[in-house]
Protein backbone atom coordinates (compact mmCIF):
# COMPACT_ATOMS: atom_id res chain seq x y z
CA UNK A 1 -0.87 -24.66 15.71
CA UNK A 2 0.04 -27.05 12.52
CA UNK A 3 3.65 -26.69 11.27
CA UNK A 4 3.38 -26.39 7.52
CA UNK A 5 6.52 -25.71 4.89
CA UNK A 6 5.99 -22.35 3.63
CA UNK A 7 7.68 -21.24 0.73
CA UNK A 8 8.52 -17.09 0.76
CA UNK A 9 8.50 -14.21 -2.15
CA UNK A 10 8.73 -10.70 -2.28
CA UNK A 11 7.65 -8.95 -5.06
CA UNK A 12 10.25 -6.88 -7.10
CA UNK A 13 10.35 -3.16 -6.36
CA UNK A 14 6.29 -2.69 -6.21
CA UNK A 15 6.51 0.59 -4.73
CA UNK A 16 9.65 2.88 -5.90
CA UNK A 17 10.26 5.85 -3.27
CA UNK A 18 8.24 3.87 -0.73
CA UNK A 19 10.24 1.12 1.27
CA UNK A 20 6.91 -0.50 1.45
CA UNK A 21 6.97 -4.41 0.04
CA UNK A 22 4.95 -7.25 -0.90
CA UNK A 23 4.91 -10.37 0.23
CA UNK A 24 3.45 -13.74 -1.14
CA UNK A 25 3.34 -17.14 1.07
CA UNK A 26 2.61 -20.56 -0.30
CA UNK A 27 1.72 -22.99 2.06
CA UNK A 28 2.86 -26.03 0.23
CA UNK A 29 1.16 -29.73 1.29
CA UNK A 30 -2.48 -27.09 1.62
CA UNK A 31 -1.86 -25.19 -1.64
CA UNK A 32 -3.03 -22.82 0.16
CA UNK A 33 -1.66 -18.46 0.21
CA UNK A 34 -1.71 -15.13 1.11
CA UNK A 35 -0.15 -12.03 -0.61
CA UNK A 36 0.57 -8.99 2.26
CA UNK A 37 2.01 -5.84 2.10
CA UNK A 38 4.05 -4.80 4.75
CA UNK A 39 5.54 -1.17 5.59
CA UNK A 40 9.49 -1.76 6.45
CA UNK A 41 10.79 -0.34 9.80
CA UNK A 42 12.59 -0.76 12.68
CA UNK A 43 9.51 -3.37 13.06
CA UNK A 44 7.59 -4.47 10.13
CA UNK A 45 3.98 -3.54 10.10
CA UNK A 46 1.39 -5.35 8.41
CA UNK A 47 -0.41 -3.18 6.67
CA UNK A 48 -2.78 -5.16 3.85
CA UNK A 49 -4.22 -8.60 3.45
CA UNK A 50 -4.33 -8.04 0.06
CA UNK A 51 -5.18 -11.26 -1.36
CA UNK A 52 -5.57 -14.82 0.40
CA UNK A 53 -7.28 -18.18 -1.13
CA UNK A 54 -6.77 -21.74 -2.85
CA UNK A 55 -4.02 -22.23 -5.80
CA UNK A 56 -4.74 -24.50 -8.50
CA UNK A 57 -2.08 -25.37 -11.49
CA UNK A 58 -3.05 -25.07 -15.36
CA UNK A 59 -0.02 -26.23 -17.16
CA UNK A 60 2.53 -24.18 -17.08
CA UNK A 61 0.57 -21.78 -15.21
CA UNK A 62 -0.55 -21.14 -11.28
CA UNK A 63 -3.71 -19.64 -10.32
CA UNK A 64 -4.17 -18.04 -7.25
CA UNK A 65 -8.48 -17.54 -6.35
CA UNK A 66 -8.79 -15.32 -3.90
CA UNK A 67 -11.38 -15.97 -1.53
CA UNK A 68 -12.35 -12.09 -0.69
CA UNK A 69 -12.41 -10.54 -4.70
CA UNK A 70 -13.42 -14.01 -6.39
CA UNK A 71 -10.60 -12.91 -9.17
CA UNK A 72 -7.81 -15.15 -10.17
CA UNK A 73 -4.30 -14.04 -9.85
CA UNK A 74 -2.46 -16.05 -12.50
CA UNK A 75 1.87 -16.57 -12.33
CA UNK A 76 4.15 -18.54 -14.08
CA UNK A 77 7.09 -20.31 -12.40
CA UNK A 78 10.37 -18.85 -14.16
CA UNK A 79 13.77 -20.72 -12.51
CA UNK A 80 12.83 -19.78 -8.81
CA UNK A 81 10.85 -16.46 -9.96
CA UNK A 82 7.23 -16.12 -10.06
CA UNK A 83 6.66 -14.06 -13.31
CA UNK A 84 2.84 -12.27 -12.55
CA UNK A 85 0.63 -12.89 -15.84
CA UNK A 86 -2.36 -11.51 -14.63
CA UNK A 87 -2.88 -9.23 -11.05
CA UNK A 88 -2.91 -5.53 -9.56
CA UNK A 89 -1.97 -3.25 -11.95
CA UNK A 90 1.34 -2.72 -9.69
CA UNK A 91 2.90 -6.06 -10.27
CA UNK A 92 2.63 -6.16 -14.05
CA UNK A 93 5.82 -7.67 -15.55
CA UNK A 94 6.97 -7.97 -12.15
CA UNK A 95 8.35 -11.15 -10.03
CA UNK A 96 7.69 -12.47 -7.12
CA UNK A 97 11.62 -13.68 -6.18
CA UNK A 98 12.25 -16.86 -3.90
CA UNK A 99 13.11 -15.97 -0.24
CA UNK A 100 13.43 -19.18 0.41
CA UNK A 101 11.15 -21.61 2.90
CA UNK A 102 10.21 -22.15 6.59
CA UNK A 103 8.09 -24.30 8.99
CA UNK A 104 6.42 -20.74 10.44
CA UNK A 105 3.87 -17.74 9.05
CA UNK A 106 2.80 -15.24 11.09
CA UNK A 107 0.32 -14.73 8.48
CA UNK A 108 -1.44 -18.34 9.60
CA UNK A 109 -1.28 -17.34 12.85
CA UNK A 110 -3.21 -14.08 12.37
CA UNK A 111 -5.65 -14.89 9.78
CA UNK A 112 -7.77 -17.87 9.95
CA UNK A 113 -8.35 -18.49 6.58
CA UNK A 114 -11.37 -20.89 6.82
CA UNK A 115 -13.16 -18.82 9.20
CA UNK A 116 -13.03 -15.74 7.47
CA UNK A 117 -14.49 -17.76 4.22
CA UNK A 118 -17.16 -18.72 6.00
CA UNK A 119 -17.98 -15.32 7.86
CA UNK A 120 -17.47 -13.57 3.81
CA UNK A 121 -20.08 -16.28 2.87
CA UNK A 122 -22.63 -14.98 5.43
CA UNK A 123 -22.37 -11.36 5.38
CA UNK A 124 -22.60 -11.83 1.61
CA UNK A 125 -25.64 -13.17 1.48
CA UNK A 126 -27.01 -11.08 4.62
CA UNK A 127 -26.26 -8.07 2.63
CA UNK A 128 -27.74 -9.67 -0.62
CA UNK A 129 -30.96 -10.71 1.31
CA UNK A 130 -31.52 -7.30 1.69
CA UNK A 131 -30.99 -4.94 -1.32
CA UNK A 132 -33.45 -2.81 -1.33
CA UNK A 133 -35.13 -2.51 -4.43
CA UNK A 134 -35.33 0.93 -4.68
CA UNK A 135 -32.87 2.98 -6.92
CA UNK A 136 -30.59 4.58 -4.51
CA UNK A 137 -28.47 7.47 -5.86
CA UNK A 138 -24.44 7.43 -5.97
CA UNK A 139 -22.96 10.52 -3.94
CA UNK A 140 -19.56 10.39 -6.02
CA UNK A 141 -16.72 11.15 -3.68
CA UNK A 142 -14.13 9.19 -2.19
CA UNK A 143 -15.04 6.63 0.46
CA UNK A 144 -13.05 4.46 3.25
CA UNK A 145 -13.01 2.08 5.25
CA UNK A 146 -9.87 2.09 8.08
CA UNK A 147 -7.01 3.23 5.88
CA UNK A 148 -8.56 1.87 2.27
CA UNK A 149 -10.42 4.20 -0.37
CA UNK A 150 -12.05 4.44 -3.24
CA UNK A 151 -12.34 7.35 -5.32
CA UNK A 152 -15.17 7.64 -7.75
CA UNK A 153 -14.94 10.67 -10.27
CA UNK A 154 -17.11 11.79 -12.56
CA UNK A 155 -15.52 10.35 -15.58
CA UNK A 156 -16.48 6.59 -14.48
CA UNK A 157 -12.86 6.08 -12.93
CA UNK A 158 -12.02 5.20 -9.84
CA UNK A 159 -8.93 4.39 -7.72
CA UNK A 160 -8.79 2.17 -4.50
CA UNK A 161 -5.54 2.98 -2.53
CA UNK A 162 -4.25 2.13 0.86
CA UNK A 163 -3.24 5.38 3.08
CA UNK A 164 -0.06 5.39 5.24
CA UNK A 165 0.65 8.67 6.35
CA UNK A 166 0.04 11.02 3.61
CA UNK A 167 1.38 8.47 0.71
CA UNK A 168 -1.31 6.93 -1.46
CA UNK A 169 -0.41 3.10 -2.50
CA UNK A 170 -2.65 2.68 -5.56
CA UNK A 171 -3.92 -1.38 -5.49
CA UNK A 172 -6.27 -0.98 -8.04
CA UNK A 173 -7.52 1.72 -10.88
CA UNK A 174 -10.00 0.90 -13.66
CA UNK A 175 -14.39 2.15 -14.70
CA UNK A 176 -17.14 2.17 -12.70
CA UNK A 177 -20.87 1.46 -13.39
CA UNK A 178 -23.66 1.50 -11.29
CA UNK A 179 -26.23 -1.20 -12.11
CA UNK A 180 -29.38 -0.65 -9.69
CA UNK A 181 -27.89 -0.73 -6.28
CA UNK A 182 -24.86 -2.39 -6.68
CA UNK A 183 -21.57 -0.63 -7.56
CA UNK A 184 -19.20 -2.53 -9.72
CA UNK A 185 -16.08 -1.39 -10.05
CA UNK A 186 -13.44 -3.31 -13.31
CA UNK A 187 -10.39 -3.73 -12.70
CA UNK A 188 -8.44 -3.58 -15.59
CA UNK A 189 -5.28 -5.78 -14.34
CA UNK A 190 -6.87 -8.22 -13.01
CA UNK A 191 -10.06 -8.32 -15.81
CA UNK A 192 -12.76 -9.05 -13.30
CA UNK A 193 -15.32 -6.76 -11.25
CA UNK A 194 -14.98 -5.74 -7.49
CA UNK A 195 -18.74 -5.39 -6.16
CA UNK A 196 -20.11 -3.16 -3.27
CA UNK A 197 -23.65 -2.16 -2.34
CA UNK A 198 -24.94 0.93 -2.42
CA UNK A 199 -26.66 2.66 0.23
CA UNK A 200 -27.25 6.51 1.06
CA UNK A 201 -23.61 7.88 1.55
CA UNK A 202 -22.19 4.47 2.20
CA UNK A 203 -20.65 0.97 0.51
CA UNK A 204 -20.32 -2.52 1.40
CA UNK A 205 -18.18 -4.77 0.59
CA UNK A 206 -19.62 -8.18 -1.42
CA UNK A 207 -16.43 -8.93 -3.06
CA UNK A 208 -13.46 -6.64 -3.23
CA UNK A 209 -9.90 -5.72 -1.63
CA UNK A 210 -10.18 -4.90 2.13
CA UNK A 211 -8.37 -4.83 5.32
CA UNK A 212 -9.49 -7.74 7.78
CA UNK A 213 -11.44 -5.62 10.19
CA UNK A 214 -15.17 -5.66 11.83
CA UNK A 215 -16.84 -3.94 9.36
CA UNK A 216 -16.99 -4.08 5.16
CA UNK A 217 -18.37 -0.65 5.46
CA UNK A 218 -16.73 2.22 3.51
CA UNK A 219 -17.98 5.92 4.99
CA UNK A 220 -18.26 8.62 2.49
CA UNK A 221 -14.88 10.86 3.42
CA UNK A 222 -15.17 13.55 1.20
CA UNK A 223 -18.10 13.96 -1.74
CA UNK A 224 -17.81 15.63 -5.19
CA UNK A 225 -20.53 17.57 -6.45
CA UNK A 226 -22.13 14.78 -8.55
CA UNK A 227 -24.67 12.43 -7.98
CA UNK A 228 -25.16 9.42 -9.95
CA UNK A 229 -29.07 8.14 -10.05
């Protein structure tokens, strides 16, 4: 594998009561990243690829594209600190603070971050290729996919959160709208829409936060007694 300098943050307290943290890596000569969160233990667990693309500078400002959401994170380099201007509604007015650098990421090593750009590319448009183009109702509930949900309620909010145990980590809360079979779901942090298709009790992923796994399938878990047509 290449050796590339990575420079290391951790994000300032995201999660009080939880010893639960988040991580950002730059890869420096690829201006390249990824932004993990990681349950603390005896051994660490990876627990979220939560965001991973291409940086590009606008300036005084970094933006981070992630490749999976097609939102841009956006930071600004304070002394060694990484003050977030724009991202999840947990690190608002929040830091990313240096950890310093090293010639190794596990991260690299585990995600292939080429590979899964080109595999998001083609499920994208095999799921696009076929939306059906009849109206298929919304079964409001909450859905998941491994250990991430999303909760729609009946008052056009919803909630995706990552499940550990019986602790909710809330990534991302905001309105939903339904426009013919695709959900879209607007994140107010970040100010851009996650999108999933729609189809009878399930939802796909097209762009949106989700764990690196087989499927972009999210199984209705438990349903509300509302359907949206």
């Amino acid at each position: 594998m290449d050796r590339y300098l990575v420079s290391q943050f951790e994000l300032e307290n995201p999660f009080p009561k939880i010893d639960i943290s988040c991580y950002l890596e730059i890869f420096d000569k690829k201006n390249e990243y990824y932004i993990t969160i990681v349950e603390n233990g005896d051994c660490d667990r990876y627990i979220l690829f939560l965001s991973f693309g291409v940086i590009e500078f606008e300036e005084d400002k970094i933006i981070f594209k992630d490749i999976r959401t097609g939102c841009d994170l956006v930071m600004t380099k304070v002394g060694k600190e990484l003050f977030v201007n724009k991202g999840y509604y947990f690190m608002k007015n929040k830091c990313f603070i240096d950890r310093g650098k090293s010639n190794y990421s596990e991260n690299y090593s585990m995600l292939d971050m080429k590979k899964e750009c080109q595999r998001k590319i083609r499920k994208n448009n095999s799921y696009l290729n076929a939306l059906n183009l009849n109206q298929i109702p919304l079964q409001l509930g909450d859905y998941k996919n491994g250990c991430v949900h999303i909760d729609l309620d009946i008052a056009f909010s919803y909630r995706i959160y990552y499940l550990v145990g019986k602790t909710k980590i809330h990534l991302s809360l905001g309105k939903w709208a339904k426009q013919g079979n695709k959900l879209l779901l607007q994140d107010l942090s970040l100010d851009c829409n996650f999108v999933y298709l729609i189809k009878n009790n399930y939802l796909y992923s097209i762009y949106s936060p989700n764990e690196i796994n087989d499927t972009d399938r999210y199984s209705l878990d438990r349903l509300f007694p509302f359907i949206m047509r």
